[in-house]
Protein backbone atom coordinates (compact mmCIF):
# COMPACT_ATOMS: atom_id res chain seq x y z
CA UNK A 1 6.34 0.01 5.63
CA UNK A 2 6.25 -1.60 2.39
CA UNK A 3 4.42 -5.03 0.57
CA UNK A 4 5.93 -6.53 -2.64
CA UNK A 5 3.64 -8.65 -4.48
CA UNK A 6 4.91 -11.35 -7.25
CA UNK A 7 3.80 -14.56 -9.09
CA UNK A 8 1.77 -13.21 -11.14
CA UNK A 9 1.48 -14.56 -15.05
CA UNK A 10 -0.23 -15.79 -17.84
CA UNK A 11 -2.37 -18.82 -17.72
CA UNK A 12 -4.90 -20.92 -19.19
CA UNK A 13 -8.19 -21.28 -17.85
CA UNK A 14 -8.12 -24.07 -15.01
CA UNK A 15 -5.21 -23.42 -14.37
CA UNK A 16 -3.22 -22.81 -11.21
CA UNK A 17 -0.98 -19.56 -9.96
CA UNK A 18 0.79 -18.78 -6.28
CA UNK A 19 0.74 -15.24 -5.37
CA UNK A 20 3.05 -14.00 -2.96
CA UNK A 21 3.33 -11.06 -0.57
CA UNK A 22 6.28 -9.70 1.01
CA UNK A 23 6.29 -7.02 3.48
CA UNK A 24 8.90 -4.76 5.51
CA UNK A 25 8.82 -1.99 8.42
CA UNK A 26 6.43 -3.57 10.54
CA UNK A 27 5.88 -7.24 12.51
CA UNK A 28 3.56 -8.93 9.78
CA UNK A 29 1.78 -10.93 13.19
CA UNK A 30 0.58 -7.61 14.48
CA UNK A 31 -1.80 -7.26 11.19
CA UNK A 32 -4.77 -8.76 9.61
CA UNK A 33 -4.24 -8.92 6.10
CA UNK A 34 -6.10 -8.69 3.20
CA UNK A 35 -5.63 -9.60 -1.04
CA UNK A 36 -7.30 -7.40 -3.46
CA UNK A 37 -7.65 -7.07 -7.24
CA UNK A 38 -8.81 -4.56 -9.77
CA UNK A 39 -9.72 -5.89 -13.28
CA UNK A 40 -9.86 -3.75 -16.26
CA UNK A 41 -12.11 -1.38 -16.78
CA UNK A 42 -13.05 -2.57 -12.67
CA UNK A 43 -13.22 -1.03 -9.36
CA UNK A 44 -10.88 -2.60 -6.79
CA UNK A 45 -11.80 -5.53 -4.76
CA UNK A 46 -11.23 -7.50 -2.12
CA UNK A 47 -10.74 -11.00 -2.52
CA UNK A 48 -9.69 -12.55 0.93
CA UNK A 49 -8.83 -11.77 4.39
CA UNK A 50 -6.58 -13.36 6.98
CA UNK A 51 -6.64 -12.51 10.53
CA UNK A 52 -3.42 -11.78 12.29
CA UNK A 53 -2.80 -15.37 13.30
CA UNK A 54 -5.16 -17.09 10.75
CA UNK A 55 -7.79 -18.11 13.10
CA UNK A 56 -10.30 -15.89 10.59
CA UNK A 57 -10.19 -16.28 6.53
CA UNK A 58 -12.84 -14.92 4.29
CA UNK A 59 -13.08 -14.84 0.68
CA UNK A 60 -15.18 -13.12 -1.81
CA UNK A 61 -18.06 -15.40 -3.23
CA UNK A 62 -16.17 -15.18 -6.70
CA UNK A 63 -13.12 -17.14 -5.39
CA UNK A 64 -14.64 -19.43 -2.53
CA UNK A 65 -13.48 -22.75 -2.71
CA UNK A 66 -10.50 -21.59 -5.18
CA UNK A 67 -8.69 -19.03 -3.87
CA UNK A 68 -6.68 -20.15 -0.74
CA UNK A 69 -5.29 -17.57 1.72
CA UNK A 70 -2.25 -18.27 4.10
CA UNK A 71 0.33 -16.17 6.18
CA UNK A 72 3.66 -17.21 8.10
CA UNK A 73 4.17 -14.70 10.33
CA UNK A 74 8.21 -15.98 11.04
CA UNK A 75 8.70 -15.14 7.59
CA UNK A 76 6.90 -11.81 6.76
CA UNK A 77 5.27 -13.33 3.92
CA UNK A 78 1.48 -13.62 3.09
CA UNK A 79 0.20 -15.97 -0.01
CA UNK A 80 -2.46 -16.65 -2.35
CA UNK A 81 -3.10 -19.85 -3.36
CA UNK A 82 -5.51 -19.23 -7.20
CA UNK A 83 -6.78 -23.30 -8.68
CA UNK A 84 -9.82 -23.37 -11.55
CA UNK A 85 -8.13 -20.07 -12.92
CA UNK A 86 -10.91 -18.11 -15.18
CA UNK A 87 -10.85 -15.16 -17.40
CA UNK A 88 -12.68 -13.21 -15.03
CA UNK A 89 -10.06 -13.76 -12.62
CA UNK A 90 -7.32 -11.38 -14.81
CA UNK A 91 -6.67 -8.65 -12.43
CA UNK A 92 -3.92 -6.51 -10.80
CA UNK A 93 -3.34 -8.28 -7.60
CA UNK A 94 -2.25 -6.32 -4.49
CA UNK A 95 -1.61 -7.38 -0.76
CA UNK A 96 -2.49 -4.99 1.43
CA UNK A 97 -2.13 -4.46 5.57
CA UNK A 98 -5.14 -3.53 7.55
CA UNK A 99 -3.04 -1.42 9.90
CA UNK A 100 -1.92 0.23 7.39
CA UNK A 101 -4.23 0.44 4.72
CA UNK A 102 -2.70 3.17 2.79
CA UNK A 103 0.55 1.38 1.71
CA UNK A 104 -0.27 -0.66 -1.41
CA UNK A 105 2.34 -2.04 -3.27
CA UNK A 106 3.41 -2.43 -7.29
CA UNK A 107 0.30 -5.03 -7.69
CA UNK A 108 1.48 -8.45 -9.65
CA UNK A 109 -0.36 -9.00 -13.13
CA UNK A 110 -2.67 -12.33 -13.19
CA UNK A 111 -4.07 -12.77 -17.08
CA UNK A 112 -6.53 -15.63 -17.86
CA UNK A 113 -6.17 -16.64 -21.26
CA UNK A 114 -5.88 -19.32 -23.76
């Protein structure tokens, strides 16, 4: 089982990034799945959930009505749609499966800056 996270970057405030999650070893449709971040000098947190079929999305307060979560199942990938970037949003971003909760991945680097 593995998840492989990329898009990450360096942007100004307001703007826009596309995270994306890869995984392998399992049937991505059989798991909810989840994106998390840890800032610096931060605990780790979760930022937005997406049932196994998308029927159920939830986002942290932080992010709601920014942030937009979105799977597709056919191709094992799971995505994370960041508009209105702000500083507080810099942050190690990591995918992560809720059956399998203790395979994280490499994280992708999101930096807020102008």
């Amino acid at each position: 089982v593995q998840v492989v996270e990329s898009g990450g970057g360096l942007v100004q405030p307001g703007g826009s990034l596309r995270l994306l999650c890869v995984v392998s070893g399992f049937t991505l449709s059989r798991s909810a799945m989840t994106w998390y971040r840890q800032g610096p000098g931060k605990e780790r947190e979760l930022v937005a959930f997406i049932g196994s079929f998308g029927g159920s999305i939830n986002y942290a307060d932080s992010v709601k009505g920014r942030f937009t979560i979105s799977r597709d199942n056919a191709k094992n990938t799971v995505s994370l749609q960041m508009n209105s970037l702000k500083p507080d949003d810099t942050a190690v971003y990591y995918c992560n499966a809720r059956l399998w909760p203790g395979v994280w991945g490499q994280g992708t680097q999101v930096t807020i800056a102008s």
